[in-house]
Protein backbone atom coordinates (compact mmCIF):
# COMPACT_ATOMS: atom_id res chain seq x y z
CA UNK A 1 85.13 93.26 97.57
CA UNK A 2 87.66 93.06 100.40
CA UNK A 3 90.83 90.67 99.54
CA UNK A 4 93.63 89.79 101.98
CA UNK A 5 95.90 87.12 101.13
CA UNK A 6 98.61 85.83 103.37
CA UNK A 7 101.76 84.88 102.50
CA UNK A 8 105.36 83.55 103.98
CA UNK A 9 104.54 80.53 106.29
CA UNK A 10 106.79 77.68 106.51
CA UNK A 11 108.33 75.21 108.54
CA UNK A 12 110.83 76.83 110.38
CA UNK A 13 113.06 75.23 113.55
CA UNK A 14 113.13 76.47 117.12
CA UNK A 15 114.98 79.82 117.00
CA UNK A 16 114.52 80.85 113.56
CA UNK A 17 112.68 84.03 111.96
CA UNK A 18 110.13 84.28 109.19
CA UNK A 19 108.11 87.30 107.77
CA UNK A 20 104.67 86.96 107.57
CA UNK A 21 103.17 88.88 104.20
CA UNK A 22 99.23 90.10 104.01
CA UNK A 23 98.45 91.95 100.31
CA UNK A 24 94.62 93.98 100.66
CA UNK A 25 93.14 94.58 97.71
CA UNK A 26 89.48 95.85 97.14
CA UNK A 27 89.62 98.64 99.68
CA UNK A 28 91.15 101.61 100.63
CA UNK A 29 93.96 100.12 102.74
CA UNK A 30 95.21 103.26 105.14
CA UNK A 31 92.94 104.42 107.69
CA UNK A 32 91.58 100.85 108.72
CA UNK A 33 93.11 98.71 112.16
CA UNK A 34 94.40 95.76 110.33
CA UNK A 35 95.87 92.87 112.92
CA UNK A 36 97.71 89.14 112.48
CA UNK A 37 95.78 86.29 114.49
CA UNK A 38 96.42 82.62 114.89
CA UNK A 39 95.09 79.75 115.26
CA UNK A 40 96.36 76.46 116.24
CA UNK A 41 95.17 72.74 115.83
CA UNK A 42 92.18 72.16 118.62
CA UNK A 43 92.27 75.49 120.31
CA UNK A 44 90.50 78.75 119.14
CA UNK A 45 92.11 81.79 117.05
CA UNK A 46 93.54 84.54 118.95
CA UNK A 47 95.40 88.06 118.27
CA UNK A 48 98.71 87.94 117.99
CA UNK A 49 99.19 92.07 117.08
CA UNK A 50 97.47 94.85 116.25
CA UNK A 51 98.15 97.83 114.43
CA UNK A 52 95.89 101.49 114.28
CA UNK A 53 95.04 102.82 110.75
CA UNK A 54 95.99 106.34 111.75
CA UNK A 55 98.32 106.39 113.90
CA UNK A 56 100.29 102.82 113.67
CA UNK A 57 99.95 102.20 117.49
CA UNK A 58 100.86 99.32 117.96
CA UNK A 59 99.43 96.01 120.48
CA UNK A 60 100.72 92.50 120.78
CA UNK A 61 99.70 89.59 122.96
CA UNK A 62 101.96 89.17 126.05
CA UNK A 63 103.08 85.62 124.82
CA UNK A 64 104.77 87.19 121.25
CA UNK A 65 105.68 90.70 123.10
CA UNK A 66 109.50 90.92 122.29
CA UNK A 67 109.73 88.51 119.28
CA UNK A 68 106.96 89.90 116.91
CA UNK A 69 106.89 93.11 114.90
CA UNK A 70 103.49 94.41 112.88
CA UNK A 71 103.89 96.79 110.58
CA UNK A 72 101.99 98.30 107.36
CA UNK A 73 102.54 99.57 104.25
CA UNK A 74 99.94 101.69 102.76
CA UNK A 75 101.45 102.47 99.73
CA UNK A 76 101.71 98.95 99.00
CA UNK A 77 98.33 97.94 100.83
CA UNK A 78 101.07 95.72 102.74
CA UNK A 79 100.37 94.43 106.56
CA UNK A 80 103.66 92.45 107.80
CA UNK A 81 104.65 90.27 110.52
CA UNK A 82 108.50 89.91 111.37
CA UNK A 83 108.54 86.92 113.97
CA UNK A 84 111.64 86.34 115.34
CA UNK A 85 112.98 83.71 118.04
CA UNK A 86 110.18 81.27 117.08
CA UNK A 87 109.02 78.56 119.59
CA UNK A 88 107.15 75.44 118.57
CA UNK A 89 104.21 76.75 120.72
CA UNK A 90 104.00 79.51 117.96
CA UNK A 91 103.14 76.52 115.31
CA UNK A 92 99.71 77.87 113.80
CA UNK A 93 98.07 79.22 111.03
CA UNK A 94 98.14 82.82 110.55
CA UNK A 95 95.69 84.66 109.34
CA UNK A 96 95.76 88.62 108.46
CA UNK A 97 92.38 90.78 109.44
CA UNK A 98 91.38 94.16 108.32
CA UNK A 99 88.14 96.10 110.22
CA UNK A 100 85.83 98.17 107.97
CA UNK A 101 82.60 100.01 108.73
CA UNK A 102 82.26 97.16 111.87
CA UNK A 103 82.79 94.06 109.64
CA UNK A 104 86.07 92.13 110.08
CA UNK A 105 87.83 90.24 107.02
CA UNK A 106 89.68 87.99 107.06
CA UNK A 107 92.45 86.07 104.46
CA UNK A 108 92.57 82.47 103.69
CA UNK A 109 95.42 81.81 106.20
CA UNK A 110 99.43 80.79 105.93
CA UNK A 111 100.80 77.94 108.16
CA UNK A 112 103.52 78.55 110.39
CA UNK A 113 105.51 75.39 111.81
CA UNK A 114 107.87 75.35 114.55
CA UNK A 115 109.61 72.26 115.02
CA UNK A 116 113.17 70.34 114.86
């Protein structure tokens, strides 16, 4: 059974960083498009990045472009998310998603909170 748990949210204040954690267990980890969405209170989730099993392309929505780094480690069954220069507006929780055979999964969520 597919596993993802998230890991690293926190309150954080305008400006500052934090690295987002997802750990996969239950699957073979390289070769699937894993990506970090988010959702905030009263609106609906959406992606935040994307990255390719095979070939680690990378995609990120145009409102993170810049500040926000995906990256994977399949040695460690690892997906990461570096967020830099964080806004209040990026105040969510994140959750980590890996796509299988056509079926999405999807971890439990960490909170992210932006805020002075």
């Amino acid at each position: 059974q597919v596993q993802l748990v998230e890991s690293g949210g926190a309150w954080v204040q305008p400006g500052g960083s934090l690295r987002l954690s997802c750990a996969a267990s239950g699957t073979i980890f390289d070769g699937y498009n894993m990506g970090w969405y988010r959702q905030a209170t009263g609106k609906q989730r959406e992606l935040v990045a994307t990255i390719t099993g095979r070939t680690n392309t990378t995609v990120y929505a145009n409102n993170v472009r810049g500040r926000v780094t995906i990256s994977r480690d399949n040695a460690k069954k690892t997906l990461s998310l570096q967020m830099n220069s964080l806004k209040p507006e990026d105040t969510a929780v994140y959750y980590c998603n890996l796509i299988r055979n056509f079926t999405a999964y999807w971890g439990q969520g960490t909170q992210v909170t932006v805020s002075s």
